[in-house]
Each structure stands twice: as C-alpha cells, then as structure tokens.
C-alpha atoms as a PDB file:
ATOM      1  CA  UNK A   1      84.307 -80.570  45.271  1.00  0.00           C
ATOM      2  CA  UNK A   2      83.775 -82.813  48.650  1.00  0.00           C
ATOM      3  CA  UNK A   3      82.565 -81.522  51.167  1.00  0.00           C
ATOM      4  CA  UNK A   4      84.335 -79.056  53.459  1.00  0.00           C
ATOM      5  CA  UNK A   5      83.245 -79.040  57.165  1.00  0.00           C
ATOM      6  CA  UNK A   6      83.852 -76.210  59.695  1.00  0.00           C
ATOM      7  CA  UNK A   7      84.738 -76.266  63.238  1.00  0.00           C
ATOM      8  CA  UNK A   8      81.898 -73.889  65.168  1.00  0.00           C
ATOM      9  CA  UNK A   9      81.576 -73.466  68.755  1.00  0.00           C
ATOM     10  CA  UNK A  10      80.155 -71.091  71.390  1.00  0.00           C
ATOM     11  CA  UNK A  11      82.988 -70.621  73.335  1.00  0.00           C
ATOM     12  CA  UNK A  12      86.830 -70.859  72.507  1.00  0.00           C
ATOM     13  CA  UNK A  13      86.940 -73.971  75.290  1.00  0.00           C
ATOM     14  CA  UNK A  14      84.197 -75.953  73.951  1.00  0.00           C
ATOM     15  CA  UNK A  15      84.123 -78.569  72.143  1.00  0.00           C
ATOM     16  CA  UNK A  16      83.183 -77.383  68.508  1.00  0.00           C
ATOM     17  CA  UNK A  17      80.633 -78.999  66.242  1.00  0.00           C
ATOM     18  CA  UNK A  18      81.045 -79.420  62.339  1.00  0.00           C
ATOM     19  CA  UNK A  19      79.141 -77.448  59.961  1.00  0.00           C
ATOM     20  CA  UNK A  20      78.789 -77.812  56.321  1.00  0.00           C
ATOM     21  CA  UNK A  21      79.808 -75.277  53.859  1.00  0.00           C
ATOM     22  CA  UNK A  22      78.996 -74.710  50.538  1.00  0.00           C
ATOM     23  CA  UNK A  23      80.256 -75.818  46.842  1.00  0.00           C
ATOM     24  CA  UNK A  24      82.035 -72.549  46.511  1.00  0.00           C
ATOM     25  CA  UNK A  25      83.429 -72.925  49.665  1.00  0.00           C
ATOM     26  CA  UNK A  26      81.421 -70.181  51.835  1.00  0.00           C
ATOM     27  CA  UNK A  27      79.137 -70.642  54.711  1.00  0.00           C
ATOM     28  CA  UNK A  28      75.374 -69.582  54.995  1.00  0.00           C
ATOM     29  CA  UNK A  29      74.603 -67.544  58.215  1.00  0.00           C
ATOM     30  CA  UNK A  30      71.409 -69.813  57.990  1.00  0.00           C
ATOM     31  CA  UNK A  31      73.517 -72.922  58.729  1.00  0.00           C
ATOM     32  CA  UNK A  32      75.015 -71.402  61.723  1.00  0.00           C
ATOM     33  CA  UNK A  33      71.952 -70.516  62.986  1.00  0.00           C
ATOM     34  CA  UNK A  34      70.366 -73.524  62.503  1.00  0.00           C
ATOM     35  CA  UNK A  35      72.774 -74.848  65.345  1.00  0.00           C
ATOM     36  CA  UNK A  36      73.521 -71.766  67.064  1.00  0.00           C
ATOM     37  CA  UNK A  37      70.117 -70.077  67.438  1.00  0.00           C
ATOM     38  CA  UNK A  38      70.592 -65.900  67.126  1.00  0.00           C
ATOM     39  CA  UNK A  39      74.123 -66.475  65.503  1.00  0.00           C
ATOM     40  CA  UNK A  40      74.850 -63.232  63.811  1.00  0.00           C
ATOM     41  CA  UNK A  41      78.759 -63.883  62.576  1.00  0.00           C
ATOM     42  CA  UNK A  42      81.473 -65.686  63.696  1.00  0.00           C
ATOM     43  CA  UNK A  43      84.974 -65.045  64.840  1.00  0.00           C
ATOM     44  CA  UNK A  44      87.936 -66.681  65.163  1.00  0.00           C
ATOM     45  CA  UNK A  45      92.231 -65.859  67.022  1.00  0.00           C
ATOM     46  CA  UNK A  46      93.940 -65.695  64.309  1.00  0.00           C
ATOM     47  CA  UNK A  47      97.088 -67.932  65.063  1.00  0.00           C
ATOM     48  CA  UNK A  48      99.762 -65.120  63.989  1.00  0.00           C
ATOM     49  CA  UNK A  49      98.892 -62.486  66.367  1.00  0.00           C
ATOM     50  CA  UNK A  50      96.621 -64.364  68.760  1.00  0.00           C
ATOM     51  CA  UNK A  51      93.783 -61.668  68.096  1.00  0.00           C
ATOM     52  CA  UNK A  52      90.361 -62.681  67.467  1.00  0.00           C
ATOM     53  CA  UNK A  53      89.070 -61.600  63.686  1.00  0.00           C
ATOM     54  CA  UNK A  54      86.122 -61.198  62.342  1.00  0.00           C
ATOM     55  CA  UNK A  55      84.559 -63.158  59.249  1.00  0.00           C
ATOM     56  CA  UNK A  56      83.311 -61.149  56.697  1.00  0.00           C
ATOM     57  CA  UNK A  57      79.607 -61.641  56.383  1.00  0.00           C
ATOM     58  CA  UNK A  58      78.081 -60.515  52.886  1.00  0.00           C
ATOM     59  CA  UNK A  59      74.215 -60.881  52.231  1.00  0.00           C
ATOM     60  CA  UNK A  60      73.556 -63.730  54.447  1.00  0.00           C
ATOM     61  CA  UNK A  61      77.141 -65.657  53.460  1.00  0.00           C
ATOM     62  CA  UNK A  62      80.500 -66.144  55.391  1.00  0.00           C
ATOM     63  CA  UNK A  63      83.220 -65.639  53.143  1.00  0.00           C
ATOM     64  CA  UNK A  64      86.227 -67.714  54.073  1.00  0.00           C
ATOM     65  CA  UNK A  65      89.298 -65.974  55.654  1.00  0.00           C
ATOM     66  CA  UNK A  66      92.329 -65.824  53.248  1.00  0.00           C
ATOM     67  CA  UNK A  67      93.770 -68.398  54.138  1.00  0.00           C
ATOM     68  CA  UNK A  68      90.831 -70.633  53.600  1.00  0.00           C
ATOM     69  CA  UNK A  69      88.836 -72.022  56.665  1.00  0.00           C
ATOM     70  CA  UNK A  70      91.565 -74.507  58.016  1.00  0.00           C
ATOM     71  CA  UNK A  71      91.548 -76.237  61.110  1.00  0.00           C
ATOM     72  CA  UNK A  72      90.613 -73.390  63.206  1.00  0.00           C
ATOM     73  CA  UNK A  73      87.905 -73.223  65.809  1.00  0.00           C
ATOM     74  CA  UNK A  74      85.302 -70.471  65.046  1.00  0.00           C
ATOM     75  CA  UNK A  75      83.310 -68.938  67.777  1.00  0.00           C
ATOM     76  CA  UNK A  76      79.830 -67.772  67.370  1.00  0.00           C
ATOM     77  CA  UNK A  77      78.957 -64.130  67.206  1.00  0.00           C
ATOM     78  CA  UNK A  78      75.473 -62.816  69.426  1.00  0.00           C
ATOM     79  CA  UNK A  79      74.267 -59.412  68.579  1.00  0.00           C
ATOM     80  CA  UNK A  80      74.170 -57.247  71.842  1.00  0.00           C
ATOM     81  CA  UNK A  81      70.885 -56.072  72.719  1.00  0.00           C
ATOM     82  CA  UNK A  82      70.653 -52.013  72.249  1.00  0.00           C
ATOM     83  CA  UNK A  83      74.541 -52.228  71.861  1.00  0.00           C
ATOM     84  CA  UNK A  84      75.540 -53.037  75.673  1.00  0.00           C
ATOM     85  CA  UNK A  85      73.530 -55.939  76.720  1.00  0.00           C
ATOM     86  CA  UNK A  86      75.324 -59.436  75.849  1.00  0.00           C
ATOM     87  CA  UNK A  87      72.142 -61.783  76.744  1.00  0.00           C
ATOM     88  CA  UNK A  88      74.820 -65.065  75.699  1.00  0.00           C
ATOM     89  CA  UNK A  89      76.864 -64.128  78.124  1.00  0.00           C
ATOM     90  CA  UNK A  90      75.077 -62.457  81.001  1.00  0.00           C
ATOM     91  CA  UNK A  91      73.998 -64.222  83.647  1.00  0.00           C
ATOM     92  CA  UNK A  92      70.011 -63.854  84.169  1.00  0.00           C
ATOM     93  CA  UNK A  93      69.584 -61.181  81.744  1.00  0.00           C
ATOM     94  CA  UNK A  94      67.204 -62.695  79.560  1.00  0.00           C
ATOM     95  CA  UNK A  95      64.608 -63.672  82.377  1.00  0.00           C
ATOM     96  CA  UNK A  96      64.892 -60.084  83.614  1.00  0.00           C
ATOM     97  CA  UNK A  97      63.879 -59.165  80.161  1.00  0.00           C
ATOM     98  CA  UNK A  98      61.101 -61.433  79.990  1.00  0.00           C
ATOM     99  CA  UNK A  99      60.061 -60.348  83.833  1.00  0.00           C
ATOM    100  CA  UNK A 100      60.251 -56.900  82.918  1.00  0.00           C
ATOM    101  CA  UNK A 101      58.314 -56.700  79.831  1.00  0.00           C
ATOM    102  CA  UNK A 102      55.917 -59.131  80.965  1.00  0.00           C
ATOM    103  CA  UNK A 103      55.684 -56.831  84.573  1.00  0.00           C
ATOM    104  CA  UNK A 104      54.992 -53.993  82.495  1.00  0.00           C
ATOM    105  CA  UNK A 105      52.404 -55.022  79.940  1.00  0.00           C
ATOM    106  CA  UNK A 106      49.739 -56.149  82.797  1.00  0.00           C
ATOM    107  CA  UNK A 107      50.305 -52.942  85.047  1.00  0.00           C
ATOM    108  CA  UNK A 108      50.622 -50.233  81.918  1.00  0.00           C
ATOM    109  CA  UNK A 109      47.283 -52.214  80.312  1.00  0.00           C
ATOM    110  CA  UNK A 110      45.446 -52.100  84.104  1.00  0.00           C
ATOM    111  CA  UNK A 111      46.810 -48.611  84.058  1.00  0.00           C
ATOM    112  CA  UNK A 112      45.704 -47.550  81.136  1.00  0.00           C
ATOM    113  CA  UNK A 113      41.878 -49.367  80.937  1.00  0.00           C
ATOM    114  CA  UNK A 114      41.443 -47.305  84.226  1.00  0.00           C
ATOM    115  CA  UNK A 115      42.887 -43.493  83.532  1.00  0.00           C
ATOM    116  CA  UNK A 116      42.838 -43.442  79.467  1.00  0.00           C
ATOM    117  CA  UNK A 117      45.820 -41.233  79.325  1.00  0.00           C
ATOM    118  CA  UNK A 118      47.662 -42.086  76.954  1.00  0.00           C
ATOM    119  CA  UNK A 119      51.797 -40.073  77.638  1.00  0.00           C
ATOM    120  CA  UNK A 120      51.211 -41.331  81.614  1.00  0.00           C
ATOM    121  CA  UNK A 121      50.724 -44.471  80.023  1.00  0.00           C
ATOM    122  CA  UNK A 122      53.674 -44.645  77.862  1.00  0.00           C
ATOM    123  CA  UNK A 123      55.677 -43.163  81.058  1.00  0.00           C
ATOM    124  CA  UNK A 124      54.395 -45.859  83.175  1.00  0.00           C
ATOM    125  CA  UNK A 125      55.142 -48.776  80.226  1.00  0.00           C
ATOM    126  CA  UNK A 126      58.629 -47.414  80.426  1.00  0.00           C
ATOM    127  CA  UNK A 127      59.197 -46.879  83.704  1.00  0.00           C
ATOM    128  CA  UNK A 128      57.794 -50.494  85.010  1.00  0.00           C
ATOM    129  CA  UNK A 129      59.939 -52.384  82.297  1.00  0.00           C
ATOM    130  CA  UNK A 130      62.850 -50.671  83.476  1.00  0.00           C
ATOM    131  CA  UNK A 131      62.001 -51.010  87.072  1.00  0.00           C
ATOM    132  CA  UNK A 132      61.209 -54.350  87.072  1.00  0.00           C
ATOM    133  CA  UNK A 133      63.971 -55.629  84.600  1.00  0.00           C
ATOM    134  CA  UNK A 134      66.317 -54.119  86.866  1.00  0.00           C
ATOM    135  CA  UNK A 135      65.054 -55.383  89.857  1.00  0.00           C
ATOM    136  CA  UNK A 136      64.591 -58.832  89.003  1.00  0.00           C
ATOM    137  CA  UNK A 137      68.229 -58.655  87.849  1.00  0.00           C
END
C-alpha cells in the first residue's frame, strides 16, 4: 500500500502540514505529537453539515473517518487544563501558570522552613499559586 499522507494543522486557517499514516491506514497519536507537541486528538468540519467531528482515538491510534481520510484539513485537539483552561488558545495563560507555581513554591518553602505547620502550609501553597497565577494574568 503507498503511502497515505494527512493534512494536520493547528488552526482551520493555517496552512496544514502532511503526516504519515500507517499500512492499515490509521494514524498514531505519537505522530501527531511528534509535530504538534500535547496533541491529544484531532478534529475535523465535516463538509455535509459544516460541523466539526471528532476522530475516534483507540489505544494510542486514529481510526480514519468513514469515509476514509480524504482531502480534508484536520485540526489538532489540546486537552484543557482542569476542564476550563485552553492553554493553546489563551493568551498568557501558560506564563501565569509557570509564575504562579513558581511564586508559590519559594514563599510556601520560606513559609514552611520558618513555622513547620504543615495545613497553613498547604493553605498558603494554594492560596499563593492562585493569587499569583491570577494576578500575573
């Protein structure tokens, strides 16, 4: 069987690169990740109804739509951080991540070395990652 490439991209408006699939005709998650870093499944408007669809994802493998993989553009799935944080797609929101955990580790650990309380500790962990997360939002 040659080789069947697919059209991946991060966004519906850019331009899409090519990625391999496999003999049986699936994709490996791996693959997409390889070029898409934190890839979790793709997605694709299906031309009928103009909705976006899902690809089934099975173990690790993309299983071709039924009607085969086509000419279509496929857009990259991110996995949302607790549910309701889209880091791909929000502006700043993985620096405030880094500031805030990064913020909270040296005061909790100063914190801590000083009172040895452990639950004010865990309070104070929480409370500066959210605080400063937030703030340098």
């Amino acid at each position: 069987m040659a080789e069947l490439y697919i059209r991946v991209a991060e966004d519906e408006n850019e331009e899409p690169m090519e990625i391999p699939s496999e003999d049986d005709g699936t994709v490996l998650l791996s693959t997409v990740a390889a070029q898409f870093p934190g890839a979790c499944g793709l997605r694709y408007r299906n031309p009928v109804s103009q909705c976006m669809r899902g690809v089934r994802v099975m173990e690790g493998v993309l299983q071709a739509p039924e009607t085969g993989w086509g000419n279509l553009v496929y857009v990259v799935n991110y996995p949302k951080v607790l549910g309701i944080l889209d880091i791909q797609n929000t502006p700043c929101a993985r620096g405030a991540v880094l500031h805030g955990s990064a913020a909270s580790i040296l005061v909790d650990v100063g914190h801590f070395l000083a009172t040895s309380r452990v639950k004010r500790y865990f309070n104070f962990a929480v409370g500066g990652f959210m605080l400063t997360t937030l703030g340098s939002w």
